[in-house]
C-alpha atoms as a PDB file:
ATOM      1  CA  UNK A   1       3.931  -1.194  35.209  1.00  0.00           C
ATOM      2  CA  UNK A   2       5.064  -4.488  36.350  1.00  0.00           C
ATOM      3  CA  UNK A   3       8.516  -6.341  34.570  1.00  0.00           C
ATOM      4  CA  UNK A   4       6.718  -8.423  31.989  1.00  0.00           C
ATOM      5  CA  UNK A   5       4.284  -5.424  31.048  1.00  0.00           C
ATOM      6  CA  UNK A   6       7.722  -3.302  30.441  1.00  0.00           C
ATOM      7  CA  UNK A   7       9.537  -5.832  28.772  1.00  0.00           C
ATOM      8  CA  UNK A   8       6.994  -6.236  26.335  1.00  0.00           C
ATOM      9  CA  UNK A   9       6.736  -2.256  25.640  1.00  0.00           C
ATOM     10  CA  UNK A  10      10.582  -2.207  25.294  1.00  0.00           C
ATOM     11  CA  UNK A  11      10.341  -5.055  22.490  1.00  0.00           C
ATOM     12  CA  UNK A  12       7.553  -3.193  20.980  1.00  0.00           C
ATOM     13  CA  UNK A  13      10.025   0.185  20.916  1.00  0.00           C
ATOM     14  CA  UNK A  14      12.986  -1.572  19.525  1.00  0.00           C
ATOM     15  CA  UNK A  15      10.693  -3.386  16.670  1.00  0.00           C
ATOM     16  CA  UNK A  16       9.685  -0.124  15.703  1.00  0.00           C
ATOM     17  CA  UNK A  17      13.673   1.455  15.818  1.00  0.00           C
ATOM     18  CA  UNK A  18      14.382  -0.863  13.650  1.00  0.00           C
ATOM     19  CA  UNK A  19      11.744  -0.644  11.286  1.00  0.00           C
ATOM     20  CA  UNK A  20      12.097   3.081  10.936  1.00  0.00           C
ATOM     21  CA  UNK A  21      15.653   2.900  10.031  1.00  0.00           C
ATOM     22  CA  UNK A  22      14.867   0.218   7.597  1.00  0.00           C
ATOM     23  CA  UNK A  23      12.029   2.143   6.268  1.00  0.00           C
ATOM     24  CA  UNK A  24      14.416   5.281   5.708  1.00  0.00           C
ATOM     25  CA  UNK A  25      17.288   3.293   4.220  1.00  0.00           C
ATOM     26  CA  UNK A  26      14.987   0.804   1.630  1.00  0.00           C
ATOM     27  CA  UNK A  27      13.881   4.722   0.571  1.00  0.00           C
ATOM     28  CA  UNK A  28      16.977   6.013   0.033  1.00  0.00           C
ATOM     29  CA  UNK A  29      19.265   3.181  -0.679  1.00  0.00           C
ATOM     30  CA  UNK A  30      16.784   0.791  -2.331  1.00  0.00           C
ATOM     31  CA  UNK A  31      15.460  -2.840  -1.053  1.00  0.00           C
ATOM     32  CA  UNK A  32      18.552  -4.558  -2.768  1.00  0.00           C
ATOM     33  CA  UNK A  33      21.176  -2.465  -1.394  1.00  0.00           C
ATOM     34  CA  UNK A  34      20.351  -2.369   2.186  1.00  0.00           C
ATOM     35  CA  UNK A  35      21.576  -5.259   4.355  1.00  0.00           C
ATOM     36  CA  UNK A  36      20.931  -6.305   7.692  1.00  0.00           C
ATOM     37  CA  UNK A  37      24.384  -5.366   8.727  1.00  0.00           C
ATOM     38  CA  UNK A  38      23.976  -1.764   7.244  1.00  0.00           C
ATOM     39  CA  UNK A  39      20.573  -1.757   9.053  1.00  0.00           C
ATOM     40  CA  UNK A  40      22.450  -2.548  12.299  1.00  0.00           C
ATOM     41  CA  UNK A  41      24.998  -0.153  11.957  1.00  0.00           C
ATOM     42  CA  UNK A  42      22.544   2.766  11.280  1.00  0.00           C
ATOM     43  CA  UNK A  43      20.812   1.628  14.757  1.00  0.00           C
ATOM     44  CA  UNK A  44      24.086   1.027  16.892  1.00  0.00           C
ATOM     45  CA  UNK A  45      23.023  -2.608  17.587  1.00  0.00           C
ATOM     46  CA  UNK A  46      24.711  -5.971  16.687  1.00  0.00           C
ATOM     47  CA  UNK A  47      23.116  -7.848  13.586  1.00  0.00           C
ATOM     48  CA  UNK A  48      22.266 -10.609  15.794  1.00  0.00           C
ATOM     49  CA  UNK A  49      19.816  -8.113  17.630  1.00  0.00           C
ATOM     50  CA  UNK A  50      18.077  -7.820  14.740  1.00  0.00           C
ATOM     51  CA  UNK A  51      17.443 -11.229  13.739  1.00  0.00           C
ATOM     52  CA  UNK A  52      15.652 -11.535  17.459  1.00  0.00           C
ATOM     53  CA  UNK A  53      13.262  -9.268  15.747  1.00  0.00           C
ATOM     54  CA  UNK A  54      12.898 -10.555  12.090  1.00  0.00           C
ATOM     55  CA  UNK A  55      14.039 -13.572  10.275  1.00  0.00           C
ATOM     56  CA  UNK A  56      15.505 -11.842   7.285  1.00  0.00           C
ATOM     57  CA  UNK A  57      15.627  -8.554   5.703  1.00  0.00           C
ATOM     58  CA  UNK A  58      12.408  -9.289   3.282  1.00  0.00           C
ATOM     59  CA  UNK A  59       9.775  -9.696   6.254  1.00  0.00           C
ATOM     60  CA  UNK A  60      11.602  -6.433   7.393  1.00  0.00           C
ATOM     61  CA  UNK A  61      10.085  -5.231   4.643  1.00  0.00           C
ATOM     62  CA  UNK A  62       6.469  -7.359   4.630  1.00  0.00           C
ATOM     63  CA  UNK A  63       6.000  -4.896   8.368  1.00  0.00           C
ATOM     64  CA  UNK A  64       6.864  -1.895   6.475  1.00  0.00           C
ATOM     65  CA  UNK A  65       4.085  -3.186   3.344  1.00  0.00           C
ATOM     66  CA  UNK A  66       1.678  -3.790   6.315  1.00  0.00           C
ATOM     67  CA  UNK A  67       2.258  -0.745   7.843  1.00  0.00           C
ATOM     68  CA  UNK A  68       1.359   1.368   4.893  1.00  0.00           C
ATOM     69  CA  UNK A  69      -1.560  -0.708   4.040  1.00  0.00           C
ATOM     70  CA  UNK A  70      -3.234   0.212   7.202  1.00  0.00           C
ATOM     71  CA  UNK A  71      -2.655   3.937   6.580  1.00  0.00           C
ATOM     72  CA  UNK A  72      -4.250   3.292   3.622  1.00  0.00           C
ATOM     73  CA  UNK A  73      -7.210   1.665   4.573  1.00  0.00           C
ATOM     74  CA  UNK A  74      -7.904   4.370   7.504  1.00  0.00           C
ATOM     75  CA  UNK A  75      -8.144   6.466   5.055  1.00  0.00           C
ATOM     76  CA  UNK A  76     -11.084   4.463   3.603  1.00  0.00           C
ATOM     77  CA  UNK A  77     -12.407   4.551   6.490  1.00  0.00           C
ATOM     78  CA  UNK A  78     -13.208   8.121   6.491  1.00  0.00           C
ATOM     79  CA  UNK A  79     -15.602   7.633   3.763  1.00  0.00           C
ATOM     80  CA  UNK A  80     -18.974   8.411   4.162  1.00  0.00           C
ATOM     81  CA  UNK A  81     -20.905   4.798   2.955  1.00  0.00           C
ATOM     82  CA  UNK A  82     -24.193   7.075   2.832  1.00  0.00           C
ATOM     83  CA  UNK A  83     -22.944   8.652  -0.423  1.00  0.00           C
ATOM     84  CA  UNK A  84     -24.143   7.525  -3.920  1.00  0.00           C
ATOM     85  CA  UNK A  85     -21.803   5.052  -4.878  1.00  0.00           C
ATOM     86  CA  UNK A  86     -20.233   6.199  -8.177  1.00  0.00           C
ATOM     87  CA  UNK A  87     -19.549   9.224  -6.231  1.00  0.00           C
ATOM     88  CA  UNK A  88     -18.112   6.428  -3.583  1.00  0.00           C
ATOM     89  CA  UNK A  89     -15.964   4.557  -5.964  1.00  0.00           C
ATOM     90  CA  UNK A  90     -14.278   7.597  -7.240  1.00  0.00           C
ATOM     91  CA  UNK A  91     -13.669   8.969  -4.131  1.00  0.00           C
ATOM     92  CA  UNK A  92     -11.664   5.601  -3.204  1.00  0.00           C
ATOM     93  CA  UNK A  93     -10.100   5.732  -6.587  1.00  0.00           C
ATOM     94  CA  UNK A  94      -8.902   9.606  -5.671  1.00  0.00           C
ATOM     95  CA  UNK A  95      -7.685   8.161  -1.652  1.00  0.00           C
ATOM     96  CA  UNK A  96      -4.941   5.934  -3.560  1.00  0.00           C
ATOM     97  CA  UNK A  97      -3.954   7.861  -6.004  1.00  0.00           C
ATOM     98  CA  UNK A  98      -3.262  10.411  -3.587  1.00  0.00           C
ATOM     99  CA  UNK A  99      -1.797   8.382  -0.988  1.00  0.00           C
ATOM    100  CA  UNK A 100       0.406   7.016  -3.991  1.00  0.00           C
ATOM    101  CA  UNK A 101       1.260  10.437  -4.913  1.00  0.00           C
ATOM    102  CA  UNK A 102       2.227  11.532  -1.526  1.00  0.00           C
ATOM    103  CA  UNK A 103       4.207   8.717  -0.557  1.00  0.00           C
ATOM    104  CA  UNK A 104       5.996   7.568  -3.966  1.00  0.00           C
ATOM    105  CA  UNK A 105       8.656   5.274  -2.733  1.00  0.00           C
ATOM    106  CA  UNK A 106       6.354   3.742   0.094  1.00  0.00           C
ATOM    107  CA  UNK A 107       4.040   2.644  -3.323  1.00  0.00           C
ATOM    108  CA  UNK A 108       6.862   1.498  -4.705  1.00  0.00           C
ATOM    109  CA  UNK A 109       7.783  -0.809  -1.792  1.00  0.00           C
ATOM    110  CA  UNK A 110       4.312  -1.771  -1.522  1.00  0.00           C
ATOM    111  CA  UNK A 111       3.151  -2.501  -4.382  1.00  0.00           C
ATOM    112  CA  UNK A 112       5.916  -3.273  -7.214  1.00  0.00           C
ATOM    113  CA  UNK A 113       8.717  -4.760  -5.086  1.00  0.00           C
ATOM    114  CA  UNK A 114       7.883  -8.365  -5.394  1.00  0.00           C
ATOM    115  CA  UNK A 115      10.116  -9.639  -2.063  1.00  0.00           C
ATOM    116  CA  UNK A 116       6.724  -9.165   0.820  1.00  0.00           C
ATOM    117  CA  UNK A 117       4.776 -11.625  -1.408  1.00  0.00           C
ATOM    118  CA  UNK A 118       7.617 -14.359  -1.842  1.00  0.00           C
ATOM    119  CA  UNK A 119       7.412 -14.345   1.989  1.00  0.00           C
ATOM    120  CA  UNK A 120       3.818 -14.570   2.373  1.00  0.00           C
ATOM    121  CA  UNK A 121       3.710 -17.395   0.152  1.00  0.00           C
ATOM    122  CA  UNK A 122       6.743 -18.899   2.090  1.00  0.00           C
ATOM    123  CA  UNK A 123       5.235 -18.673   5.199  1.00  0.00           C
ATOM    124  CA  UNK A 124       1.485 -19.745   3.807  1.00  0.00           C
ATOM    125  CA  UNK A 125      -0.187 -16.719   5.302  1.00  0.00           C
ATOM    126  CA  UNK A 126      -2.508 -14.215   4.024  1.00  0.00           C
ATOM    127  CA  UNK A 127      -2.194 -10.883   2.775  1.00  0.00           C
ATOM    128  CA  UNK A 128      -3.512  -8.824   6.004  1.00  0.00           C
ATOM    129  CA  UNK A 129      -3.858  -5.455   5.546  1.00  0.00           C
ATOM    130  CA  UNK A 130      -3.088  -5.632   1.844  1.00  0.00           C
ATOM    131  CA  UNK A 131      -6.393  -7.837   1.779  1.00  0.00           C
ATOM    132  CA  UNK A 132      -8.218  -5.310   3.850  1.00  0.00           C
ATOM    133  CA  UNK A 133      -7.663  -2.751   1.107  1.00  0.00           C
ATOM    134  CA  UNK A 134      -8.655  -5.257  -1.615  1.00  0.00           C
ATOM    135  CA  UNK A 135     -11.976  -6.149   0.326  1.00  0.00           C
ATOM    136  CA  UNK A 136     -13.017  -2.003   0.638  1.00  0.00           C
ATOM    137  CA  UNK A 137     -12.477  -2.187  -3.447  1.00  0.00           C
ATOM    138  CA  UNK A 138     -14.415  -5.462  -3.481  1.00  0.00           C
ATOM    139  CA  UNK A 139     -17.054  -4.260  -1.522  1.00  0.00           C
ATOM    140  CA  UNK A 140     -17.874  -1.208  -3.453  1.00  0.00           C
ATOM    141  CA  UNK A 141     -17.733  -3.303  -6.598  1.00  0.00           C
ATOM    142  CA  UNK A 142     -20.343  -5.474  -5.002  1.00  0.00           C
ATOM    143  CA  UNK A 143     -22.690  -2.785  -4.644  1.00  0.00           C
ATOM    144  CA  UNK A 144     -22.011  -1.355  -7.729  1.00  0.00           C
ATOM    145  CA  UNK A 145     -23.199  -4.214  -9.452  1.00  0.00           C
ATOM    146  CA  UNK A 146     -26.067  -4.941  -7.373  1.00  0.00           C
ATOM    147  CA  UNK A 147     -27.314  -1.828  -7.893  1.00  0.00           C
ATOM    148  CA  UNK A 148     -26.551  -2.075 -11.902  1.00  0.00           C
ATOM    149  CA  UNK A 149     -24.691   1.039 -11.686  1.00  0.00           C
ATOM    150  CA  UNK A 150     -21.859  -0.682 -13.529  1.00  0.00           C
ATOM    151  CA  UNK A 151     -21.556  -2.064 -16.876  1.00  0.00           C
ATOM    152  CA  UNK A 152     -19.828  -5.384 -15.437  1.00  0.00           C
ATOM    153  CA  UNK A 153     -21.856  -8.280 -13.669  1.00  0.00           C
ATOM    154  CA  UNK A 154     -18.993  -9.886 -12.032  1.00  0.00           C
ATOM    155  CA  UNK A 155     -17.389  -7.507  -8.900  1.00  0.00           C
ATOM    156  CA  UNK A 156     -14.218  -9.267  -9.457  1.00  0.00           C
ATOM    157  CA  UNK A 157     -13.376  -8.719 -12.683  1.00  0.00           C
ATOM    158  CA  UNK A 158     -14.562  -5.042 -11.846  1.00  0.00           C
ATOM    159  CA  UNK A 159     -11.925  -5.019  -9.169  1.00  0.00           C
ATOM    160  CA  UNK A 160      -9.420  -5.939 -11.105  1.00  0.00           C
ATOM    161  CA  UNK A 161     -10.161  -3.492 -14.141  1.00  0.00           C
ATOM    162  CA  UNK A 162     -10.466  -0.725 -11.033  1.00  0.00           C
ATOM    163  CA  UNK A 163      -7.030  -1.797  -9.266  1.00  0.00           C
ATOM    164  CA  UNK A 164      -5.875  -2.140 -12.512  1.00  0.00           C
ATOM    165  CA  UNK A 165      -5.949   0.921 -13.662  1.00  0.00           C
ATOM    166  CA  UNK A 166      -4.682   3.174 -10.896  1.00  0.00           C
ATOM    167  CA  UNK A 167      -1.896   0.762 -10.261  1.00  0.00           C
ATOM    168  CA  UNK A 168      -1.403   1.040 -14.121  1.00  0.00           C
ATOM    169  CA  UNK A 169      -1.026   5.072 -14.253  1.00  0.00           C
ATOM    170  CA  UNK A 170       0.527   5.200 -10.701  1.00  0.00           C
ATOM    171  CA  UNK A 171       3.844   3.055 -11.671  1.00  0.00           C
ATOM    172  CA  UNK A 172       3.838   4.729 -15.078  1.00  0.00           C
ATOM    173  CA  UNK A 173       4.730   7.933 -12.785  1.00  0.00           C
ATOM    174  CA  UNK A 174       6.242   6.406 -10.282  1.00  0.00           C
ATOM    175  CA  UNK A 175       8.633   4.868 -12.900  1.00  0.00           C
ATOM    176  CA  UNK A 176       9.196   8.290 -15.052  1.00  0.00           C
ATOM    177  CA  UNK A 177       7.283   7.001 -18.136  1.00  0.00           C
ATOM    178  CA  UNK A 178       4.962  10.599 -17.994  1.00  0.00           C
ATOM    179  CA  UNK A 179       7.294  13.158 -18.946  1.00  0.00           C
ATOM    180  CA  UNK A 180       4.950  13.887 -21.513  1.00  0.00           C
ATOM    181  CA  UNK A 181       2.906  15.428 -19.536  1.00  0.00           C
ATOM    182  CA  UNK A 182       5.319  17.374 -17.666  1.00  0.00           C
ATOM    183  CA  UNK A 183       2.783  20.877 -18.305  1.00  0.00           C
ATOM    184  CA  UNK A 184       0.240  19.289 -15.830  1.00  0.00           C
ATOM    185  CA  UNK A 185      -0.447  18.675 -12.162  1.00  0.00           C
ATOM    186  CA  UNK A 186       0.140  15.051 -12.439  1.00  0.00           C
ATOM    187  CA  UNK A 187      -2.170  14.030  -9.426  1.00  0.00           C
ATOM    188  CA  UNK A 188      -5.212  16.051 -10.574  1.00  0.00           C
ATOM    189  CA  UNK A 189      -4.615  14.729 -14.101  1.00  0.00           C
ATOM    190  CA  UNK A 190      -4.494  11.318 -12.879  1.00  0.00           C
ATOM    191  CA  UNK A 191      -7.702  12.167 -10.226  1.00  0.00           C
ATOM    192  CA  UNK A 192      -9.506  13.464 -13.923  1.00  0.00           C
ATOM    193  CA  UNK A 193      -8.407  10.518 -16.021  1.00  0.00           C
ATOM    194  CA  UNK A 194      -9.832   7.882 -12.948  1.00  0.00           C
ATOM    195  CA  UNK A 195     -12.999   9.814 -12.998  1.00  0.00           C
ATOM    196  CA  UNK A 196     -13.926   9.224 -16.966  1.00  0.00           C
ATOM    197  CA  UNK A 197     -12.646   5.787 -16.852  1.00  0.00           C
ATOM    198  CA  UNK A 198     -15.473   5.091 -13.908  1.00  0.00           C
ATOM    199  CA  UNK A 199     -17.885   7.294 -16.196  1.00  0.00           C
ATOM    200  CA  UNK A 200     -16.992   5.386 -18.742  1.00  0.00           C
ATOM    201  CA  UNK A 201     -18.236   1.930 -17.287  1.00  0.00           C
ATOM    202  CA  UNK A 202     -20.940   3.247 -15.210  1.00  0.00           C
ATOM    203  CA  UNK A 203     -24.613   2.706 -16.132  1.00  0.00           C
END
């Protein structure tokens, strides 16, 4: 491995160091608390290493969104696009909510923290991953409606009313606004309720 080749993998290495330790402390400490200071300290390196790295502590946090949008969306990519595509849908619909289940506070950062967007719209780039994931929604949608399986004729608005309402029961949970239903398995309740709300717009 020649000098350039190395340097590069040590960059790579100490990106990822510090987006670990930033992943573990925006978990436990929250987004608001955690400073780049504290994120130094936790690594043993001086603040200004860090800002070789990143610009600020929020696109810290856009790497972290775009790293858990492309776990996501290789989980879509285990689905099988021969299937019928109701079946399809809800198995996508059943991929987030589990993900979401499984990793709670990495939703949370994802998806309800507002700071990765104000930086995307800073910085006048797109969405990456996150758009990714949107376009495997939009793409079923598509087909849905092509196929009149679906009571909606545009695939956008069907997106949204899909997105809509997992993101809807997920940060009911993920915010403790279900303790209502504390008697249940949450996830397969959720899984259920996803399943009659496609039933319930499908042809």
């Amino acid at each position: 491995m020649g000098i350039k080749e190395r340097k590069e993998r040590e960059k790579l290495e100490m990106k990822e160091i510090i987006l670990k330790a930033a992943t573990e402390m925006f978990l436990t400490q929250g987004y608001e608390k955690t400073s780049i200071r504290a994120i130094a300290s936790k690594i043993e390196y001086s603040v200004g290493t860090i800002y070789l790295y990143f610009q600020d502590k929020t696109e810290i946090l856009h790497y972290i969104m775009q790293q858990g949008f492309a776990q996501m969306n290789k989980d879509f990519e285990k689905l099988d696009t021969n299937d019928d595509i109701i079946f399809y849908l809800k198995r996508l619909g059943h991929i987030y909510i589990e993900f979401a289940f499984d990793n709670q506070e990495y939703y949370d950062l994802m998806f309800i923290i507002k700071k990765p967007l104000e930086l995307i719209n800073r910085k006048k780039e797109q969405w990456g991953s996150g758009l990714i994931a949107y376009d495997f929604l939009l793409s079923v949608m598509k087909r849905c409606v092509e196929q009149k399986r679906i009571r909606y004729e545009d695939p956008e608005l069907a997106s949204l009313a899909i997105w809509g309402y997992l993101h809807g029961i997920i940060a009911l949970h993920i915010r403790d606004r279900c303790k209502m239903f504390e008697e249940v398995n949450m996830k397969d309740f959720f899984i259920r309720s996803f399943d009659t709300f496609v039933d319930s717009i499908a042809t």
